[in-house]
C-alpha atoms as a PDB file:
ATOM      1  CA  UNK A   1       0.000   0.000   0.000  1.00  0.00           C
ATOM      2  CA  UNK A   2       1.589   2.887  -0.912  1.00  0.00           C
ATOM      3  CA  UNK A   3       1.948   5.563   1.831  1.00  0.00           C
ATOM      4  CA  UNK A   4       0.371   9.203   1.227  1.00  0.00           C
ATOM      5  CA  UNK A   5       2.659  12.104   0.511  1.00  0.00           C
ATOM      6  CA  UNK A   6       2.394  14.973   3.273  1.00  0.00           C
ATOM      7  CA  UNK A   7       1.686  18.309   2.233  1.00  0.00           C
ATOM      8  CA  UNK A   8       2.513  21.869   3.899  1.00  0.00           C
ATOM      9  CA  UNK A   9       2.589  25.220   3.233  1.00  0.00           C
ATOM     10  CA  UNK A  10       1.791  28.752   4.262  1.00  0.00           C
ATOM     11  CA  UNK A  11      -1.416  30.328   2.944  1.00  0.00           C
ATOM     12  CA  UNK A  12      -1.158  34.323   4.042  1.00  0.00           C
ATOM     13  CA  UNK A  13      -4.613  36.369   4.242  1.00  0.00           C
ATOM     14  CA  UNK A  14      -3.858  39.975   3.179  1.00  0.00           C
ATOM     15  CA  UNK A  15      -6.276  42.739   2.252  1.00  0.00           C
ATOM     16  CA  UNK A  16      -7.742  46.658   3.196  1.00  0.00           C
ATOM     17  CA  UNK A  17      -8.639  46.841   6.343  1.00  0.00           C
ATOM     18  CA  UNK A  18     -12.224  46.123   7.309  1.00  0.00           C
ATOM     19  CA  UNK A  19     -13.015  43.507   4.839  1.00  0.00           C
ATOM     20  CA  UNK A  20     -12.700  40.445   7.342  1.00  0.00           C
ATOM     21  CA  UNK A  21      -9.782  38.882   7.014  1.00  0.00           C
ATOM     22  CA  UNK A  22      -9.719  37.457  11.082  1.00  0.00           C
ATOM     23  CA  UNK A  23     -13.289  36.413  11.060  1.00  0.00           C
ATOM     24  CA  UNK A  24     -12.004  34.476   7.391  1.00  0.00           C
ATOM     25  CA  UNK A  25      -8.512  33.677   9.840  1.00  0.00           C
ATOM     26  CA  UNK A  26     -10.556  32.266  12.432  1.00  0.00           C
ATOM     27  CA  UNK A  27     -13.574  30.321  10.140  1.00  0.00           C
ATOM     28  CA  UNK A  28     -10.706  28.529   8.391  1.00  0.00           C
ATOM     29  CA  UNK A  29      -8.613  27.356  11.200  1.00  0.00           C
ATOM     30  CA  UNK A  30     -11.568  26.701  13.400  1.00  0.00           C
ATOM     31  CA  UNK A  31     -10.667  28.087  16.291  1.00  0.00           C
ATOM     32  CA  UNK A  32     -10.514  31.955  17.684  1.00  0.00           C
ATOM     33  CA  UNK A  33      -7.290  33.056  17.445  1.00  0.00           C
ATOM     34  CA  UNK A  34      -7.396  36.338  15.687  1.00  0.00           C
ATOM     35  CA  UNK A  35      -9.585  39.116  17.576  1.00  0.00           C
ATOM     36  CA  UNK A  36     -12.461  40.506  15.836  1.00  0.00           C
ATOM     37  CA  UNK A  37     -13.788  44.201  15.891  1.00  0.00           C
ATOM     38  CA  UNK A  38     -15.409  46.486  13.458  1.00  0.00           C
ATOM     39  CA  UNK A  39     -12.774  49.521  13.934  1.00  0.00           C
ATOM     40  CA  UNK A  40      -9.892  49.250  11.391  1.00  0.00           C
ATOM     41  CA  UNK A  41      -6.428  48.774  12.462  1.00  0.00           C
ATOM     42  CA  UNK A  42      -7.605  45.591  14.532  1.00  0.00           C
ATOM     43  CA  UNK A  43      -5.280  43.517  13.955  1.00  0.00           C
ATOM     44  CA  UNK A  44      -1.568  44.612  14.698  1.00  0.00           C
ATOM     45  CA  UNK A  45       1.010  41.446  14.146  1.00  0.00           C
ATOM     46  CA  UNK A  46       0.983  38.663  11.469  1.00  0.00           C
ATOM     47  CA  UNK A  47      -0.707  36.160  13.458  1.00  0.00           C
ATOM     48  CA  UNK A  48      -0.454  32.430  12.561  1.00  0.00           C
ATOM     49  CA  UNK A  49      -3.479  29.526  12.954  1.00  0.00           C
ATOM     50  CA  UNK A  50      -1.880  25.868  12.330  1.00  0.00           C
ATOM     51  CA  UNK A  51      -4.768  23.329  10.924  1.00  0.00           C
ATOM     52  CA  UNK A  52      -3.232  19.669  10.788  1.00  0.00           C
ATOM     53  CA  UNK A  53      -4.124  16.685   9.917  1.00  0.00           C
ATOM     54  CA  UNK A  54      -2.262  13.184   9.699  1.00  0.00           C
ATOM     55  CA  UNK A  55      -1.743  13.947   5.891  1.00  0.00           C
ATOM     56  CA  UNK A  56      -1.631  18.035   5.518  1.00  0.00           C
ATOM     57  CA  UNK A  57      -0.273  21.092   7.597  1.00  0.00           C
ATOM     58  CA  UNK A  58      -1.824  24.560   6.280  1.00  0.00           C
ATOM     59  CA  UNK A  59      -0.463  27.628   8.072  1.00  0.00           C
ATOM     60  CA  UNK A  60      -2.580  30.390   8.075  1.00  0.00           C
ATOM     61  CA  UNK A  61      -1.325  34.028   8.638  1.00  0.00           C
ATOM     62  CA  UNK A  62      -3.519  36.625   9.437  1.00  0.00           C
ATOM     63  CA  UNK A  63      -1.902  40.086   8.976  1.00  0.00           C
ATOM     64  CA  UNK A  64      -2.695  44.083   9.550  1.00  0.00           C
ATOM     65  CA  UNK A  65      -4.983  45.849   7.078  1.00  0.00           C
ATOM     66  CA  UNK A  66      -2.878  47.215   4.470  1.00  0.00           C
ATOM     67  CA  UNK A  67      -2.655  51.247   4.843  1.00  0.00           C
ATOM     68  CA  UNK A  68      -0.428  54.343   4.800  1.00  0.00           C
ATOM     69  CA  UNK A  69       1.394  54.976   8.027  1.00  0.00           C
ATOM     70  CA  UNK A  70       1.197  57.954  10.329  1.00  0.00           C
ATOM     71  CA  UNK A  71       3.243  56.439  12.948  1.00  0.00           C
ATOM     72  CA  UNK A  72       5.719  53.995  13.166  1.00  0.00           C
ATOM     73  CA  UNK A  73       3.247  51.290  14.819  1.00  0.00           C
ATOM     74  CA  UNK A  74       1.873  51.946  11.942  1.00  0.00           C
ATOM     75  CA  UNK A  75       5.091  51.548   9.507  1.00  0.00           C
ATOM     76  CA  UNK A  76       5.646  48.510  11.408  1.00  0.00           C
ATOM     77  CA  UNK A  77       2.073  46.786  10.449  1.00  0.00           C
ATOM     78  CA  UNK A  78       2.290  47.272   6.710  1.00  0.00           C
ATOM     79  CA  UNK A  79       5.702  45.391   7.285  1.00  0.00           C
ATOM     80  CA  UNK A  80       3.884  42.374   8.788  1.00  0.00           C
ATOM     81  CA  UNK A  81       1.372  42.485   5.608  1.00  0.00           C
ATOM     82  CA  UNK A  82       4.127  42.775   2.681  1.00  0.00           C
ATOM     83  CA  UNK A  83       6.004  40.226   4.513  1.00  0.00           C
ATOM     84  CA  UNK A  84       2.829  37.864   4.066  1.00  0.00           C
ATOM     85  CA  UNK A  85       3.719  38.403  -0.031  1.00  0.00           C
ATOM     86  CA  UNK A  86       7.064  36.791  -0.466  1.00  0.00           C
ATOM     87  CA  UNK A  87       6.882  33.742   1.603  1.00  0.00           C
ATOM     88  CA  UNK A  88       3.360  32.495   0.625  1.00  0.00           C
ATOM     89  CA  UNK A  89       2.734  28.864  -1.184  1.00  0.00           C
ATOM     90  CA  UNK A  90      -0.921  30.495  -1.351  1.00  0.00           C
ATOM     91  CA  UNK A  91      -2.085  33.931  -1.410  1.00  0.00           C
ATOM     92  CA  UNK A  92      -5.615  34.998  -0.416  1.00  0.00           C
ATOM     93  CA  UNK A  93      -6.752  38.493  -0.901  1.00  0.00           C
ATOM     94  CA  UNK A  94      -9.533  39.955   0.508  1.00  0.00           C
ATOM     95  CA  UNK A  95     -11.921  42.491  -0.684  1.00  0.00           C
ATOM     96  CA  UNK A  96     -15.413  43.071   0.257  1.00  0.00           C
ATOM     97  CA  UNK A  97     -18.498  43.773  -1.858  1.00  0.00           C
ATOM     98  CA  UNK A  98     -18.293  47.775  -0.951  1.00  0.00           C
ATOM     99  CA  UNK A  99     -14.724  48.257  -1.285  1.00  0.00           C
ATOM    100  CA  UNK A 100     -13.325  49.662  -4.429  1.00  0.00           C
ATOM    101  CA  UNK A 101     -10.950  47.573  -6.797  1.00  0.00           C
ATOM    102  CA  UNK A 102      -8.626  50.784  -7.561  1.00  0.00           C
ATOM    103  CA  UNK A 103      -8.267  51.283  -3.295  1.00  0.00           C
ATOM    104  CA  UNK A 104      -4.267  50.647  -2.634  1.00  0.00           C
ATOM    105  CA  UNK A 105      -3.620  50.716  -6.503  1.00  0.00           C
ATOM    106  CA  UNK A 106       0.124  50.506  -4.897  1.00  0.00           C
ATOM    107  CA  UNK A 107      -0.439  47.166  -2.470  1.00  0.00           C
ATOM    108  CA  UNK A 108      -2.664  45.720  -5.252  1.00  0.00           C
ATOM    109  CA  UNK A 109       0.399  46.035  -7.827  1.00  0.00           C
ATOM    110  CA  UNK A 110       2.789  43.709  -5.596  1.00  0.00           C
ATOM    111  CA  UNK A 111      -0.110  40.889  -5.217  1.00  0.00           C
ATOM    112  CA  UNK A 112      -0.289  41.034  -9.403  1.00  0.00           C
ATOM    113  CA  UNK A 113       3.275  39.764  -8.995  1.00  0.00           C
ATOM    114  CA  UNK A 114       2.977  37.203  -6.196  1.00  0.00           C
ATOM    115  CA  UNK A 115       5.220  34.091  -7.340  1.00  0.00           C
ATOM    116  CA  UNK A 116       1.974  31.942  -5.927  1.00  0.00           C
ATOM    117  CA  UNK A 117      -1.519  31.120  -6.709  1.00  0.00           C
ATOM    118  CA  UNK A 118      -3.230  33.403  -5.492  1.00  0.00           C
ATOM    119  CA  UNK A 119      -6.948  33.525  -4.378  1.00  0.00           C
ATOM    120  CA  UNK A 120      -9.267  36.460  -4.404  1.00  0.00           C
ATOM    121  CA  UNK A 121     -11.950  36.425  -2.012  1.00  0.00           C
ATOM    122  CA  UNK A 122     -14.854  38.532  -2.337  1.00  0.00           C
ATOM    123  CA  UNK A 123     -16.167  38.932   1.086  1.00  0.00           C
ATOM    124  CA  UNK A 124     -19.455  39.962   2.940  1.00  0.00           C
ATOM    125  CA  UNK A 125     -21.902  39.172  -0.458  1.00  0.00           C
ATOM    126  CA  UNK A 126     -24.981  38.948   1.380  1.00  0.00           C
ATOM    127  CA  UNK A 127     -24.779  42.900   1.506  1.00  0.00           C
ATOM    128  CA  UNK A 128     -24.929  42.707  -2.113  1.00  0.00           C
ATOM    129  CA  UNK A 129     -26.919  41.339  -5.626  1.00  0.00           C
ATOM    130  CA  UNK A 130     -26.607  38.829  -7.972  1.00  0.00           C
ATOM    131  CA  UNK A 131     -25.811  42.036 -10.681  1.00  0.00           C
ATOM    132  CA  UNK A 132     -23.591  43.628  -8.657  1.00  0.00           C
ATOM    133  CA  UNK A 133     -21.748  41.020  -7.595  1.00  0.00           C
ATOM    134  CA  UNK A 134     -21.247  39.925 -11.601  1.00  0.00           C
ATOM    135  CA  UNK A 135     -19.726  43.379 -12.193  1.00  0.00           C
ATOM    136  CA  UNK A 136     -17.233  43.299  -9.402  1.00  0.00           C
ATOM    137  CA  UNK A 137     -16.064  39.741 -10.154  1.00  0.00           C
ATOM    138  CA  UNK A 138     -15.604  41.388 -14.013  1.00  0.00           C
ATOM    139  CA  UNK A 139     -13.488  44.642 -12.700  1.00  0.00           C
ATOM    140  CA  UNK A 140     -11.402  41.758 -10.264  1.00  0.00           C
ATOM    141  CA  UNK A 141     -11.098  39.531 -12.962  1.00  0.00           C
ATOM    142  CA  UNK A 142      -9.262  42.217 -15.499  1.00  0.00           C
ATOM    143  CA  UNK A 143      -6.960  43.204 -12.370  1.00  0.00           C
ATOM    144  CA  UNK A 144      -6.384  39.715 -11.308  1.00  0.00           C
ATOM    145  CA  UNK A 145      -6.945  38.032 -14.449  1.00  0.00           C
ATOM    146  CA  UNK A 146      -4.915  34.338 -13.082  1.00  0.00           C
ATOM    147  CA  UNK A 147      -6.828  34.584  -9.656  1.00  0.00           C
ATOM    148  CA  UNK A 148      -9.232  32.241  -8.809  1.00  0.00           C
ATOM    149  CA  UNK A 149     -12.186  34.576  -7.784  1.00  0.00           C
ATOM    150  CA  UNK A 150     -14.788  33.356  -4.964  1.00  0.00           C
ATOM    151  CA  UNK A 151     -17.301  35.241  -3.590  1.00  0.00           C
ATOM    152  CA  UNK A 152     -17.778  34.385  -0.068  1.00  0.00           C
ATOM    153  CA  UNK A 153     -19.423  35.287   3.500  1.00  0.00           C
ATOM    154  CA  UNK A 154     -16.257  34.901   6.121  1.00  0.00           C
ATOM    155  CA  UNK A 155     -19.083  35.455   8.673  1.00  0.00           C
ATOM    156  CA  UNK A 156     -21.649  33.039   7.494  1.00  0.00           C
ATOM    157  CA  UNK A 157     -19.579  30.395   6.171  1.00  0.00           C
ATOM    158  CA  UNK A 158     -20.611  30.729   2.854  1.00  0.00           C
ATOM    159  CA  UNK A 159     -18.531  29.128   0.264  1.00  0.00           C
ATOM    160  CA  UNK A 160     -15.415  28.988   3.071  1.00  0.00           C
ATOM    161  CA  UNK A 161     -15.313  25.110   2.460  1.00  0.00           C
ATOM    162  CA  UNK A 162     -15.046  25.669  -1.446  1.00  0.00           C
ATOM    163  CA  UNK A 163     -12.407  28.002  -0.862  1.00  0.00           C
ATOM    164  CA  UNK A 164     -10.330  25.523   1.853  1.00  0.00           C
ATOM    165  CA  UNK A 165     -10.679  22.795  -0.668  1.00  0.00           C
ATOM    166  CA  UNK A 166      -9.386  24.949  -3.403  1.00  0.00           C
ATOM    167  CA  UNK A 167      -6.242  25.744  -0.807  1.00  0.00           C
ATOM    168  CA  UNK A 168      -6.022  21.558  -0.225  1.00  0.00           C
ATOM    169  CA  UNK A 169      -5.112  21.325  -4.095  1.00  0.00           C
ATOM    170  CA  UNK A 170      -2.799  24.108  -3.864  1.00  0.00           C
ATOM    171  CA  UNK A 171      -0.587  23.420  -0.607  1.00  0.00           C
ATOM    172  CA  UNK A 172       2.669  21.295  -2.142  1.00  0.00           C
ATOM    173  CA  UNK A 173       4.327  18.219  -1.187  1.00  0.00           C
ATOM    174  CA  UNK A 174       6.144  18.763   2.421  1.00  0.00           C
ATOM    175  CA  UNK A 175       7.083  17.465   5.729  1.00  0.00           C
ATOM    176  CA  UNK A 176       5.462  19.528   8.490  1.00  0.00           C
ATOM    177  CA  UNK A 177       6.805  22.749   9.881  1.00  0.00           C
ATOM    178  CA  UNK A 178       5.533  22.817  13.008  1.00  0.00           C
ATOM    179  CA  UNK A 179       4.322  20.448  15.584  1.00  0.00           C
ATOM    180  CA  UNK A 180       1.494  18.464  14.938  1.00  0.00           C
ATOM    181  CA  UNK A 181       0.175  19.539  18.226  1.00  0.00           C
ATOM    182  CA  UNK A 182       0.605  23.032  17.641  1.00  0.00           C
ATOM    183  CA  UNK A 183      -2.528  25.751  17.065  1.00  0.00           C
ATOM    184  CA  UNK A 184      -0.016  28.649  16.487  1.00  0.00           C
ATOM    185  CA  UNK A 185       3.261  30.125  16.404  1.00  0.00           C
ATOM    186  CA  UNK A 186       2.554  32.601  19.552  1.00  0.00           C
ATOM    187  CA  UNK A 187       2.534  32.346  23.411  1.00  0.00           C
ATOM    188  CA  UNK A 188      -0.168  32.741  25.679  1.00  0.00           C
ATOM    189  CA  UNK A 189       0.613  35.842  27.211  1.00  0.00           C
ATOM    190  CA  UNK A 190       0.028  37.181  23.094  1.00  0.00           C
ATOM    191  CA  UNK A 191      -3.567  36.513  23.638  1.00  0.00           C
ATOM    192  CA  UNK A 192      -3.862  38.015  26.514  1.00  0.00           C
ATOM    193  CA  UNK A 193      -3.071  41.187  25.045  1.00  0.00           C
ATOM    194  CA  UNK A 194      -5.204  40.614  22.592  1.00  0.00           C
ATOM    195  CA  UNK A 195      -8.431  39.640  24.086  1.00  0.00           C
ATOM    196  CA  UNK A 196      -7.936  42.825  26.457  1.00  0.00           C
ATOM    197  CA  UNK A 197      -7.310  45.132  23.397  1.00  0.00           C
ATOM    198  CA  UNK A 198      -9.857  44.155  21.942  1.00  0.00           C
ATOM    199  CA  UNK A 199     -12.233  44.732  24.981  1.00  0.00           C
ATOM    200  CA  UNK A 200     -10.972  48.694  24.584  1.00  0.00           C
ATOM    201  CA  UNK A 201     -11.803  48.389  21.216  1.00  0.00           C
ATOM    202  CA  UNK A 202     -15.328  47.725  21.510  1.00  0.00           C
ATOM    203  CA  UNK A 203     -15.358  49.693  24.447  1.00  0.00           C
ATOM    204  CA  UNK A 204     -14.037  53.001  23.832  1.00  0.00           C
ATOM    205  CA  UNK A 205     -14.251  55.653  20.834  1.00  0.00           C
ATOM    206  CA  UNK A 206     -12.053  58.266  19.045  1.00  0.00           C
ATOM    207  CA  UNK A 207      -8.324  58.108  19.591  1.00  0.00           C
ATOM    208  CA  UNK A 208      -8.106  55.343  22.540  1.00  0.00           C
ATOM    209  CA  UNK A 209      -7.981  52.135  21.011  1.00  0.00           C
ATOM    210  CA  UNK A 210      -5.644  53.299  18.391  1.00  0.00           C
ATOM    211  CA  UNK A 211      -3.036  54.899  21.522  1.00  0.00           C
ATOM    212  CA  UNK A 212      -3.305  51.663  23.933  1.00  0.00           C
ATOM    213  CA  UNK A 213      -1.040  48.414  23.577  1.00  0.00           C
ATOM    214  CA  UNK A 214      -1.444  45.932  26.695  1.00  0.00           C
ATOM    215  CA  UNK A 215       1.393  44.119  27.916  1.00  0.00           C
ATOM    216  CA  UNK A 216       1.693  41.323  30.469  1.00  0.00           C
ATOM    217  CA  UNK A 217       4.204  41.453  33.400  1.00  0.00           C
ATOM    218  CA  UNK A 218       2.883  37.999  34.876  1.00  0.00           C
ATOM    219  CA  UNK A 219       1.374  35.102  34.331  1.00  0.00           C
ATOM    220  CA  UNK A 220       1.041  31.674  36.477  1.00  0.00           C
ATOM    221  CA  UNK A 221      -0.332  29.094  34.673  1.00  0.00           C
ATOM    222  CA  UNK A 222      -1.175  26.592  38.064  1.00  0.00           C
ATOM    223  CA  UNK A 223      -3.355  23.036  37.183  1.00  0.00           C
ATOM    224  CA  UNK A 224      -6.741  24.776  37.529  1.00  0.00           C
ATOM    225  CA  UNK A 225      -5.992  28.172  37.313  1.00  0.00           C
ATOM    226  CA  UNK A 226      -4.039  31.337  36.020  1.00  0.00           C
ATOM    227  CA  UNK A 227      -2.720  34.221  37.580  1.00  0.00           C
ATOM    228  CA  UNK A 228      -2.201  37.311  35.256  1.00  0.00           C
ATOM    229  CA  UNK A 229      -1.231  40.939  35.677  1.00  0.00           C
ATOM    230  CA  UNK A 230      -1.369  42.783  32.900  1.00  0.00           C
ATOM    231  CA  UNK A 231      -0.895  46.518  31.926  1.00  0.00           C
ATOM    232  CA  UNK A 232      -2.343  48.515  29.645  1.00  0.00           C
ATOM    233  CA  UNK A 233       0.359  51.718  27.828  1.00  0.00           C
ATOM    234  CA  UNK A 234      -1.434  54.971  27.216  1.00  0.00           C
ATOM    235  CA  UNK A 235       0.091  57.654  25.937  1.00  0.00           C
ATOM    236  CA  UNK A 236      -1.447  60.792  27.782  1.00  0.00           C
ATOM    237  CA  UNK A 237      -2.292  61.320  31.522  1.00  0.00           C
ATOM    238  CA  UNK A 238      -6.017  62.529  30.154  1.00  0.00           C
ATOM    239  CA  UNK A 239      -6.535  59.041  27.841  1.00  0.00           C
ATOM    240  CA  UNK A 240      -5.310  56.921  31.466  1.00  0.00           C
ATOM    241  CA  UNK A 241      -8.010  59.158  32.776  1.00  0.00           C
ATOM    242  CA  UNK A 242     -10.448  58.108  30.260  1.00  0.00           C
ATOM    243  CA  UNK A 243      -9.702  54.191  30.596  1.00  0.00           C
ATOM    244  CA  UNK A 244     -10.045  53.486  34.082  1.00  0.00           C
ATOM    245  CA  UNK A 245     -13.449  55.828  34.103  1.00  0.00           C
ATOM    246  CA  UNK A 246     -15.454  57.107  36.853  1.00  0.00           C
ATOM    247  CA  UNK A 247     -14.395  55.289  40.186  1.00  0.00           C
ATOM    248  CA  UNK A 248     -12.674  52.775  37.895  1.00  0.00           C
ATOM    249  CA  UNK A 249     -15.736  51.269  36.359  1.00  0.00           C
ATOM    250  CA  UNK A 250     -14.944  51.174  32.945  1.00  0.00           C
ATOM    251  CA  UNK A 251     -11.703  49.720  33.387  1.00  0.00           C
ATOM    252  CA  UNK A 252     -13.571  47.342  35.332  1.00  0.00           C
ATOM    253  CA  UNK A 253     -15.663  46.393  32.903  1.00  0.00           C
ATOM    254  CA  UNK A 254     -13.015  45.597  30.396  1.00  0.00           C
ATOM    255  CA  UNK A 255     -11.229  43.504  33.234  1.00  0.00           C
ATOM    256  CA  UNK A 256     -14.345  41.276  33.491  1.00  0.00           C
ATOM    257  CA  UNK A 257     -15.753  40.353  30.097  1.00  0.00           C
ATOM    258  CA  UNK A 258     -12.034  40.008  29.167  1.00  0.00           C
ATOM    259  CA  UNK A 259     -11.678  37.557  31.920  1.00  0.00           C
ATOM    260  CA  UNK A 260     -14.472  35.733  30.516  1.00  0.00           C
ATOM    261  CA  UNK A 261     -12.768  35.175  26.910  1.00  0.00           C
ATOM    262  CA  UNK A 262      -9.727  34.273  28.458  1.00  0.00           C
ATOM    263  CA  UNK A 263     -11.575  31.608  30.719  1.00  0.00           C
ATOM    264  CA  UNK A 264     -13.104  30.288  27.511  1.00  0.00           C
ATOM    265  CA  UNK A 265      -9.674  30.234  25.669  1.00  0.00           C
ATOM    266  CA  UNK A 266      -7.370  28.420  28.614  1.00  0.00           C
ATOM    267  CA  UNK A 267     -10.642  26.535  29.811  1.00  0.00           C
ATOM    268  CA  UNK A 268      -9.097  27.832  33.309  1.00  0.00           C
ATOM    269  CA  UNK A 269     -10.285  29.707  36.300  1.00  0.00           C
ATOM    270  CA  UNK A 270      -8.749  33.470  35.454  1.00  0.00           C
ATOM    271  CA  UNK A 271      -7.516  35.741  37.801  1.00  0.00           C
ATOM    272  CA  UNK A 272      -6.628  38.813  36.226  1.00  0.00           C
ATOM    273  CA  UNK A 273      -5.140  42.105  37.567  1.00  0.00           C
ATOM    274  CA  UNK A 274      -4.752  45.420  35.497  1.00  0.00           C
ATOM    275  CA  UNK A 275      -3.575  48.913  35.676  1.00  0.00           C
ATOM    276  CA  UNK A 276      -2.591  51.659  33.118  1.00  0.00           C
ATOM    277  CA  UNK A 277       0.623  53.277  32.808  1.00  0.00           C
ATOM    278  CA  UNK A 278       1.070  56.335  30.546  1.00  0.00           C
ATOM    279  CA  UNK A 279       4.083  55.921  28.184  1.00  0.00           C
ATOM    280  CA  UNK A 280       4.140  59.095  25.971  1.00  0.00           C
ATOM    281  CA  UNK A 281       4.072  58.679  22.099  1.00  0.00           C
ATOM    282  CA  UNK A 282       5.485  54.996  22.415  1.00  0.00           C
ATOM    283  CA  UNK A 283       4.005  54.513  18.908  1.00  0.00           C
ATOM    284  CA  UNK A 284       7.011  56.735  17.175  1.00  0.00           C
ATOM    285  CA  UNK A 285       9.562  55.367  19.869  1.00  0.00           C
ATOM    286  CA  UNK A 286      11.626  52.526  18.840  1.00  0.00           C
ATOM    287  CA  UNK A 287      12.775  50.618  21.999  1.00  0.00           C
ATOM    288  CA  UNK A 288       8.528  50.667  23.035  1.00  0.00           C
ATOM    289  CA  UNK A 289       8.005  49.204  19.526  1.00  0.00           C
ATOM    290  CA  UNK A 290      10.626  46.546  19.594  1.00  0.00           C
ATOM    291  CA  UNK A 291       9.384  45.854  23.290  1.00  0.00           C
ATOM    292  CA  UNK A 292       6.061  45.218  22.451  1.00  0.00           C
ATOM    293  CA  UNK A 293       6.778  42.779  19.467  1.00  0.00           C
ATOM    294  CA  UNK A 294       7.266  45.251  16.288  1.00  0.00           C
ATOM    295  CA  UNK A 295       9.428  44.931  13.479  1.00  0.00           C
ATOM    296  CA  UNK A 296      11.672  48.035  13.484  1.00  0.00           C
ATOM    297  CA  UNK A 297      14.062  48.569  10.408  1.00  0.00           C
END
């Protein structure tokens, strides 16, 4: 009986921001590991989501919204996403059924040249109609004309399986990369960050989400429990103001449904412990950056 060849490879999820690349991350690798909100700029590192199976390792990458930078946080993130273009076995790029084809003319240009197949996704199309949708797949076919093109709902499910088959095909011959036990490439403590930023990104407005970065000084992982402290980086005395709220209640409130993601995530009893700290304009400073996890040329 002959014995079936292993495949692996890296399938990379770029795209504008907004169009639902993590809720596409997280529907294809089954589990939640990218955080979800409707502001842009959500997602700030290249985040990876390992599916295996005995015959097949596909490892996603989620990555930042492509955009122009104002900051260096910002310089930083667009690094993460062209990264995602030269080491890919398969591309996908994600639109949305509002977004224009000519947006990022300049991002767009480099995925024309990706040295891989390359996938374009059209996402969200139960906003949309069958005639509109024919016209955009036209306009995406004459700008992509070697993409496959598959209109899809990230959030419903809608042709996701269609498009992971499709993905199957593509993934070439190889030994595994990472451990077949592994879910992704980052520690714990990463999603604890994450599951409290994105608590402050549902739960506050304006400039706020965009000037906080959370960091964890501890966590003790015991058999039925975990012990965290955590701090969140502001970068003005009046926005520490603003997050900790009126006798601490909104900071409070972000402590406790965070606590009950995390509890879902580690399937652990979660103590958690925050405070702010006001670190001014750490999103043009270099040794903050590099601290918190940023590339930094």
């Amino acid at each position: 009986m002959t014995e079936a060849i292993h495949k692996s490879g890296f399938v990379n999820i770029v795209g504008n921001p907004n169009v639902g690349k993590s809720t596409l991350m997280n529907r294809l690798v089954g589990e939640r590991i990218s955080i979800i909100t409707s502001k842009a700029q959500t997602t700030r590192h290249r985040i990876m989501g390992i599916v295996n199976t005995d015959t097949m390792q596909i490892v996603y990458s989620d990555t930042p919204g492509v955009l122009h930078p104002n900051y260096k946080l910002q310089k930083s993130m667009l690094t993460f996403s062209e990264s995602a273009l030269g080491d890919a076995d398969v591309l996908l790029y994600v639109t949305d059924i509002v977004e224009k084809t000519e947006k990022n003319e300049v991002f767009l240009r480099r995925v024309q040249k990706a040295g891989c197949p390359v996938l374009l996704l059209i996402n969200k199309i139960d906003l949309s109609n069958q005639k509109e949708l024919e016209a955009l797949v036209g306009k995406w076919r004459e700008l992509l004309p070697d993409a496959g093109i598959y209109p899809i709902s990230a959030q419903t499910g809608f042709n996701v399986d269609i498009v992971r088959k499709r993905i199957e095909e593509l993934i070439p011959p190889s030994p595994p990369y990472f451990g077949k036990d592994v879910l992704t490439d980052r520690p714990a403590r990463f999603f604890v960050t994450e599951m409290i930023r994105e608590k402050i990104l549902l739960y506050y407005q304006k400039e706020i989400p965009y000037s906080v970065e959370v960091v964890v000084e501890q966590f003790v992982e015991e058999e039925n429990n975990i012990h965290i402290k955590s701090v969140i980086i502001v970068e003005r005395e009046s926005q520490k103001g603003i997050v900790i709220g009126r006798r601490g209640q909104a900071l409070k409130k972000v402590g406790m449904t965070a606590r009950k993601d995390l509890e879902k995530f580690f399937d652990k009893k979660i103590f958690l412990e925050m405070y702010v700290k006001v670190e001014s304009d750490w999103r043009n400073r270099d040794n903050m950056l590099r601290m918190f996890g940023y590339q930094i040329d």
